[in-house]
PDB file of N, CA and C in Angstrom:
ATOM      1  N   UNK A   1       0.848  -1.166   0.000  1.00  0.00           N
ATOM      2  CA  UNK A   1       0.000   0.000   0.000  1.00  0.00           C
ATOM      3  C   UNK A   1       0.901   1.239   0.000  1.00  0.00           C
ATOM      4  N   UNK A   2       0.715   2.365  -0.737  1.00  0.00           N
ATOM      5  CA  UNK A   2       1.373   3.621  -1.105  1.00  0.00           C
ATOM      6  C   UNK A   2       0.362   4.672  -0.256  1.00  0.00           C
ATOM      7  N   UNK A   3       1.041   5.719   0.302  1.00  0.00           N
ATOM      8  CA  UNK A   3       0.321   6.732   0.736  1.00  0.00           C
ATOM      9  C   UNK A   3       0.364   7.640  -0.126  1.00  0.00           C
ATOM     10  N   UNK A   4      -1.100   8.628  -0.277  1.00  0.00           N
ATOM     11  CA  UNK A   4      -1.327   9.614  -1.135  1.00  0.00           C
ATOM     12  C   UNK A   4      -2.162  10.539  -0.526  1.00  0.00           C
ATOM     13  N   UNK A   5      -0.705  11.854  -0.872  1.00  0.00           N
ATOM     14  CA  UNK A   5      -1.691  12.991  -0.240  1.00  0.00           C
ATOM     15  C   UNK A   5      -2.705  13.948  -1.280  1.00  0.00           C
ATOM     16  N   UNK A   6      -3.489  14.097  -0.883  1.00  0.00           N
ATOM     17  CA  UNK A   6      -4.727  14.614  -1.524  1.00  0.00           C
ATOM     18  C   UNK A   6      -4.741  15.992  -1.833  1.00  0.00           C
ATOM     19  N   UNK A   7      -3.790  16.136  -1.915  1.00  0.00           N
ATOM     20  CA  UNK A   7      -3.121  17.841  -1.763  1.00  0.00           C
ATOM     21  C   UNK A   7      -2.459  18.357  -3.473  1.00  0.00           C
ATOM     22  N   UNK A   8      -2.316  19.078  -3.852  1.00  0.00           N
ATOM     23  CA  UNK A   8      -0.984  19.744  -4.376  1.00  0.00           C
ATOM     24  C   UNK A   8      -0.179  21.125  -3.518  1.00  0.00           C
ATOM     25  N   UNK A   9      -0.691  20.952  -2.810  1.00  0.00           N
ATOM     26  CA  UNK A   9       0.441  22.717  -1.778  1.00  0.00           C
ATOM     27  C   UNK A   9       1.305  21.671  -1.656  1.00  0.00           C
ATOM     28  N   UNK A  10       1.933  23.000  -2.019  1.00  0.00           N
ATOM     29  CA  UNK A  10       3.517  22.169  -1.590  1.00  0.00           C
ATOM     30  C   UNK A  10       4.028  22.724  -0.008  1.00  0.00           C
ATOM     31  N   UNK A  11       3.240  23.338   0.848  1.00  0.00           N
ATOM     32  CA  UNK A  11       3.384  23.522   2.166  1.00  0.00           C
ATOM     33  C   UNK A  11       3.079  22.315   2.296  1.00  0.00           C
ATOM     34  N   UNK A  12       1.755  21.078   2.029  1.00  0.00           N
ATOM     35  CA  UNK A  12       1.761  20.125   2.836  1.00  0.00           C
ATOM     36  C   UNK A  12       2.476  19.109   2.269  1.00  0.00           C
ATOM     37  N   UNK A  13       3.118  19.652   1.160  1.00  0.00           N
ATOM     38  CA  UNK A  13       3.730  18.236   0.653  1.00  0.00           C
ATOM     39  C   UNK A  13       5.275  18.544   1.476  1.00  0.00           C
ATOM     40  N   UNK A  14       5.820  19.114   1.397  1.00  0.00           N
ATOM     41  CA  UNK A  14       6.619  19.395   2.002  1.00  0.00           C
ATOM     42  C   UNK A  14       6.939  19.388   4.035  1.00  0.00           C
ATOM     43  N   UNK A  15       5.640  19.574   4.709  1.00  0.00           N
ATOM     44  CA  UNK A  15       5.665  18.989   5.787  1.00  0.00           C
ATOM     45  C   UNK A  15       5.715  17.685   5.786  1.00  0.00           C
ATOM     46  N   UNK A  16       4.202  16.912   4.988  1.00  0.00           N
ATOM     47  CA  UNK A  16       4.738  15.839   5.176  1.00  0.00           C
ATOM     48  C   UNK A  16       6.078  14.882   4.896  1.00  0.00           C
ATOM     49  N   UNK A  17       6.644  15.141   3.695  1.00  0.00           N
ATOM     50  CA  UNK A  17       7.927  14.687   3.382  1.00  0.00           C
ATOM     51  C   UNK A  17       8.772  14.641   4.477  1.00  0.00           C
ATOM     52  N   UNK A  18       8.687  15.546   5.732  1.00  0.00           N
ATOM     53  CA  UNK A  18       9.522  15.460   6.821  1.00  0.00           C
ATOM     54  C   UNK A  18       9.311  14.603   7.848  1.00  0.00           C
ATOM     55  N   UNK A  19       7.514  14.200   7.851  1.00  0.00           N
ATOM     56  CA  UNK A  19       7.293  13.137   8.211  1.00  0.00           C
ATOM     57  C   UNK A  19       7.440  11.520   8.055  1.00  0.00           C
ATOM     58  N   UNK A  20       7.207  11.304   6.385  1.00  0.00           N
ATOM     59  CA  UNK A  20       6.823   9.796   6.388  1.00  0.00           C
ATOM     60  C   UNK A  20       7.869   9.462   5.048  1.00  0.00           C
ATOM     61  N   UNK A  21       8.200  10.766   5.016  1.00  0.00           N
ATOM     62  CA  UNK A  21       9.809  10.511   3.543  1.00  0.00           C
ATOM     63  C   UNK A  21       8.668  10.457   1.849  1.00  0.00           C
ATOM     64  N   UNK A  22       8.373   9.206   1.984  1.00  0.00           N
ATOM     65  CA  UNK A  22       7.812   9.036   0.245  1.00  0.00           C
ATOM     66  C   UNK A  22       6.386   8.790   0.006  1.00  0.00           C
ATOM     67  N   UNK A  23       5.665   9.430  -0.723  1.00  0.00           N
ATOM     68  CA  UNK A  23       4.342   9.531  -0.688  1.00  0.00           C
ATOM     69  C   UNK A  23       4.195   9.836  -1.960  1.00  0.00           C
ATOM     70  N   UNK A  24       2.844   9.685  -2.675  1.00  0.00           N
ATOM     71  CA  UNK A  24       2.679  10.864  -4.060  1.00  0.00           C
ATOM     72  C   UNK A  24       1.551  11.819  -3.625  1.00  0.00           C
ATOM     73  N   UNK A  25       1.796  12.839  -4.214  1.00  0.00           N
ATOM     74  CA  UNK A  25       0.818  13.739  -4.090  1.00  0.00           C
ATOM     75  C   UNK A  25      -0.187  13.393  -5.941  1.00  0.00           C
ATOM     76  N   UNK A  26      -1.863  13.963  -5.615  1.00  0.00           N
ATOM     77  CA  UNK A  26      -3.107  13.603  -6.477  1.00  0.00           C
ATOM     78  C   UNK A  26      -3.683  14.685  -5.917  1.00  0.00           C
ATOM     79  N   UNK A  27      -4.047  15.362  -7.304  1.00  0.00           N
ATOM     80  CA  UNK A  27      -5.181  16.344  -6.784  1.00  0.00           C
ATOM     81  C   UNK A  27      -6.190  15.672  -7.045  1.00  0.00           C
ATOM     82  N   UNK A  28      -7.221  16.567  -5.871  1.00  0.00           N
ATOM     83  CA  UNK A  28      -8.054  15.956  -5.804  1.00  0.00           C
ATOM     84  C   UNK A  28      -9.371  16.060  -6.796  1.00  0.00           C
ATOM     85  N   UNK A  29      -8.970  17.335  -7.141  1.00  0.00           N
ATOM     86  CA  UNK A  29     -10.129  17.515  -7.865  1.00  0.00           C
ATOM     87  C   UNK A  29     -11.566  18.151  -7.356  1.00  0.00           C
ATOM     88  N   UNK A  30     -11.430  18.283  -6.283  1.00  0.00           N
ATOM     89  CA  UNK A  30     -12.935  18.719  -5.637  1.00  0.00           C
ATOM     90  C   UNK A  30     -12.742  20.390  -5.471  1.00  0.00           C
ATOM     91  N   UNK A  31     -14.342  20.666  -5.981  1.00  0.00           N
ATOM     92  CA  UNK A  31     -14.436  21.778  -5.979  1.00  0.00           C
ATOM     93  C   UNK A  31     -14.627  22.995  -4.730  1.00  0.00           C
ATOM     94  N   UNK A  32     -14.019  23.453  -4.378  1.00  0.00           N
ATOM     95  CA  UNK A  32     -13.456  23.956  -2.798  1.00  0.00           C
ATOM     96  C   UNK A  32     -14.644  25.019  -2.627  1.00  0.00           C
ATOM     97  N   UNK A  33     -14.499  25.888  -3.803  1.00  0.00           N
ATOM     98  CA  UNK A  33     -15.687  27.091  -3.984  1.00  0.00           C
ATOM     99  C   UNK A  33     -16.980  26.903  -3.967  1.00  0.00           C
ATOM    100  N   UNK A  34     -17.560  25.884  -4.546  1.00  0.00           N
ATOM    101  CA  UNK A  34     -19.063  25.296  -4.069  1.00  0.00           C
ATOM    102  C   UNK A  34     -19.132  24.852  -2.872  1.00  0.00           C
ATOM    103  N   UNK A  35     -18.226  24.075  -1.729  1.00  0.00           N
ATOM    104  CA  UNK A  35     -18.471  23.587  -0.633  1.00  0.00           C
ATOM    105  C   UNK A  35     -18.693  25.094   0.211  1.00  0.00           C
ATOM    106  N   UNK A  36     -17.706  26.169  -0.029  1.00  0.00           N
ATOM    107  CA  UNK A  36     -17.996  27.482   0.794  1.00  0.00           C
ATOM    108  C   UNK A  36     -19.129  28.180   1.014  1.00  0.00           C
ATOM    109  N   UNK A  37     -19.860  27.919   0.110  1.00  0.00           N
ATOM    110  CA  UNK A  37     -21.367  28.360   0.084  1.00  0.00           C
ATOM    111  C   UNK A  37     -22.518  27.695   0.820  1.00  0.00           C
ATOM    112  N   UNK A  38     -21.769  26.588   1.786  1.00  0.00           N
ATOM    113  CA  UNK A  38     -22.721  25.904   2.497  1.00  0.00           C
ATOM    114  C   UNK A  38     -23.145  26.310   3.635  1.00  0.00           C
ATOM    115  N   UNK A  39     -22.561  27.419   4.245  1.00  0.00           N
ATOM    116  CA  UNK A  39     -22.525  28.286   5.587  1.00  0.00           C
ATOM    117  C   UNK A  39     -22.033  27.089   6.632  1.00  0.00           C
ATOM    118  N   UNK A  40     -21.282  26.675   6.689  1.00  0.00           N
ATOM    119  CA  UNK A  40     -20.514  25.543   7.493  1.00  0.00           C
ATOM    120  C   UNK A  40     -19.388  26.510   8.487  1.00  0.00           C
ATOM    121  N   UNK A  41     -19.562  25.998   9.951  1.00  0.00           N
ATOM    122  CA  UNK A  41     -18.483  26.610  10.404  1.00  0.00           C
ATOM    123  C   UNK A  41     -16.861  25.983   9.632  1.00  0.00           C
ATOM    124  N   UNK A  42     -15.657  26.797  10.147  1.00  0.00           N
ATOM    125  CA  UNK A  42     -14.891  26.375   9.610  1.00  0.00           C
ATOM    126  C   UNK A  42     -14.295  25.008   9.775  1.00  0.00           C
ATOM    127  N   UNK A  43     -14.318  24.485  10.922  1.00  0.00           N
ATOM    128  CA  UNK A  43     -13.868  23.242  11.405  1.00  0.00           C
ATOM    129  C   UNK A  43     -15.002  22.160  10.235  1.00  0.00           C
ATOM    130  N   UNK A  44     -16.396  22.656  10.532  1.00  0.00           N
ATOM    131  CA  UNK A  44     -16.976  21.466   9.255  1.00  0.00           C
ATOM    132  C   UNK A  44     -16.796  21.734   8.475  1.00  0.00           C
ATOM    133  N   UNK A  45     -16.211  22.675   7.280  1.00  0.00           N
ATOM    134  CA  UNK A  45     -16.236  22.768   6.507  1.00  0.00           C
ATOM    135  C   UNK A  45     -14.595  22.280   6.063  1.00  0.00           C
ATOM    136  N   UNK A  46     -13.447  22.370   7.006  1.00  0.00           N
ATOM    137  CA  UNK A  46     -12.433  21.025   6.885  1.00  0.00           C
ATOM    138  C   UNK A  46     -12.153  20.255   6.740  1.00  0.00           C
ATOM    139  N   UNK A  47     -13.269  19.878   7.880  1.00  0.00           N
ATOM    140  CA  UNK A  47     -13.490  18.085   7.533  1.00  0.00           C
ATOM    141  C   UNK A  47     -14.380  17.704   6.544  1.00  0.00           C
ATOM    142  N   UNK A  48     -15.382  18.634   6.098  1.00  0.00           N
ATOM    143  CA  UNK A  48     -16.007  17.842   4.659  1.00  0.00           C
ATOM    144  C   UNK A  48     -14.748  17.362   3.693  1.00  0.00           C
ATOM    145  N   UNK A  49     -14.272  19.150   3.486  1.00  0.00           N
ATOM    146  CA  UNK A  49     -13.185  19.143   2.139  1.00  0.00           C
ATOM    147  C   UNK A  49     -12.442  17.983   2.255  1.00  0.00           C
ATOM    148  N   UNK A  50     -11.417  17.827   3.439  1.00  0.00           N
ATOM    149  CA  UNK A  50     -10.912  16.805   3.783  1.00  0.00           C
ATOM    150  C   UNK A  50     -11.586  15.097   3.388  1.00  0.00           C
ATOM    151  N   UNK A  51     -13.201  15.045   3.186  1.00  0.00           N
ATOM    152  CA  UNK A  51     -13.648  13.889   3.583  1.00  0.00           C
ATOM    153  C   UNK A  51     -13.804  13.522   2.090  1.00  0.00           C
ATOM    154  N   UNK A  52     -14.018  14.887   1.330  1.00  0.00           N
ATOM    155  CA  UNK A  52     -14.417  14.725  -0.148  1.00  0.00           C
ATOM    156  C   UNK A  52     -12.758  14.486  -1.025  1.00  0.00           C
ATOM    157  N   UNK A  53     -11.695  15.067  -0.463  1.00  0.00           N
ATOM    158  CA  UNK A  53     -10.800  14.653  -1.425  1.00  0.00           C
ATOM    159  C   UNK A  53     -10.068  13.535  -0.953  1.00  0.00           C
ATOM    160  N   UNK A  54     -10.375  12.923  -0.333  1.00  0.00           N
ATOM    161  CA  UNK A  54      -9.832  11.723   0.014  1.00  0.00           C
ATOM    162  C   UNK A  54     -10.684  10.370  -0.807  1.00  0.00           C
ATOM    163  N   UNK A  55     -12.041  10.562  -0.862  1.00  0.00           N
ATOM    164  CA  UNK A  55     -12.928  10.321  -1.061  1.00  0.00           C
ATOM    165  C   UNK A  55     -12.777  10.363  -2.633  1.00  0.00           C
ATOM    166  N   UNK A  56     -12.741  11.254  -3.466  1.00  0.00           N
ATOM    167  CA  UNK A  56     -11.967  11.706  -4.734  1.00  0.00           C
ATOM    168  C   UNK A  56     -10.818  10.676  -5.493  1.00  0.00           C
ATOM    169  N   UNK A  57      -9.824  11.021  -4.154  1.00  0.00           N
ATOM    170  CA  UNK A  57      -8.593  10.115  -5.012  1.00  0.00           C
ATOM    171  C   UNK A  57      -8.998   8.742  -4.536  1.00  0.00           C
ATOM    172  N   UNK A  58      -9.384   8.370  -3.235  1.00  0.00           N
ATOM    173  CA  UNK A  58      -9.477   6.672  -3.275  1.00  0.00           C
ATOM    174  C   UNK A  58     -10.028   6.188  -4.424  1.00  0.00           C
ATOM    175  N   UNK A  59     -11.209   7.232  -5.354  1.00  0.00           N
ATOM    176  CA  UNK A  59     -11.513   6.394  -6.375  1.00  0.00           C
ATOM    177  C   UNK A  59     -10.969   5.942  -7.577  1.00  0.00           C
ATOM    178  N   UNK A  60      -9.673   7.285  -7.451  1.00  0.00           N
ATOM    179  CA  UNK A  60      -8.633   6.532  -8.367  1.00  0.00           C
ATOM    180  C   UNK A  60      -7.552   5.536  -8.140  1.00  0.00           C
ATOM    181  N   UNK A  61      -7.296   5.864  -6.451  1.00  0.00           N
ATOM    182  CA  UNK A  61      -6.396   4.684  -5.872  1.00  0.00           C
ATOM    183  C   UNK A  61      -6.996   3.779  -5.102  1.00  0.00           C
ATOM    184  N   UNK A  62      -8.018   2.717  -5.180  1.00  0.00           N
ATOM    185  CA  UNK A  62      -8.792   2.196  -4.047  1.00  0.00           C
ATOM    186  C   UNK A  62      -7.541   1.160  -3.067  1.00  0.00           C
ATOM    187  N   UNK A  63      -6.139   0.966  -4.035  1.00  0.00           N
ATOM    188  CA  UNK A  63      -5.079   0.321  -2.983  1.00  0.00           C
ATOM    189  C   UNK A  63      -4.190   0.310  -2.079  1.00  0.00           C
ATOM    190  N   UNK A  64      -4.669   2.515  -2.207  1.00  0.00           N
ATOM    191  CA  UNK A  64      -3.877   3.200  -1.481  1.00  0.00           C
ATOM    192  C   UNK A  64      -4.128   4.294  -0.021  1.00  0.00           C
TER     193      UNK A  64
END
């Protein structure tokens, strides 16, 4: 199993690299600007984004 961050910033690609060394980064593809319009505090509205691009790439990596 390969880890994949769901990211392209390279702030988090770059933290993590200090963490776990080798990973690939996948965008995710999800649209950030439609979720903002949901009036979500910020913490839910983290963890959606978070829930949707993970959610995103597993469907291109389901082994990862």
């Amino acid at each position: 199993m390969s880890l994949i961050l769901a990211s392209t910033s390279t702030y988090r690609r770059d933290l993590l690299k200090r963490i776990v060394g080798d990973f690939q980064c996948v965008a995710p593809l999800v649209d950030e600007e439609q979720e903002k319009g949901n009036n979500l505090s910020p913490l839910a509205l983290a963890q959606k984004l978070a829930r949707l691009k993970a959610e995103a790439v597993f469907k291109q990596y389901p082994q990862s």
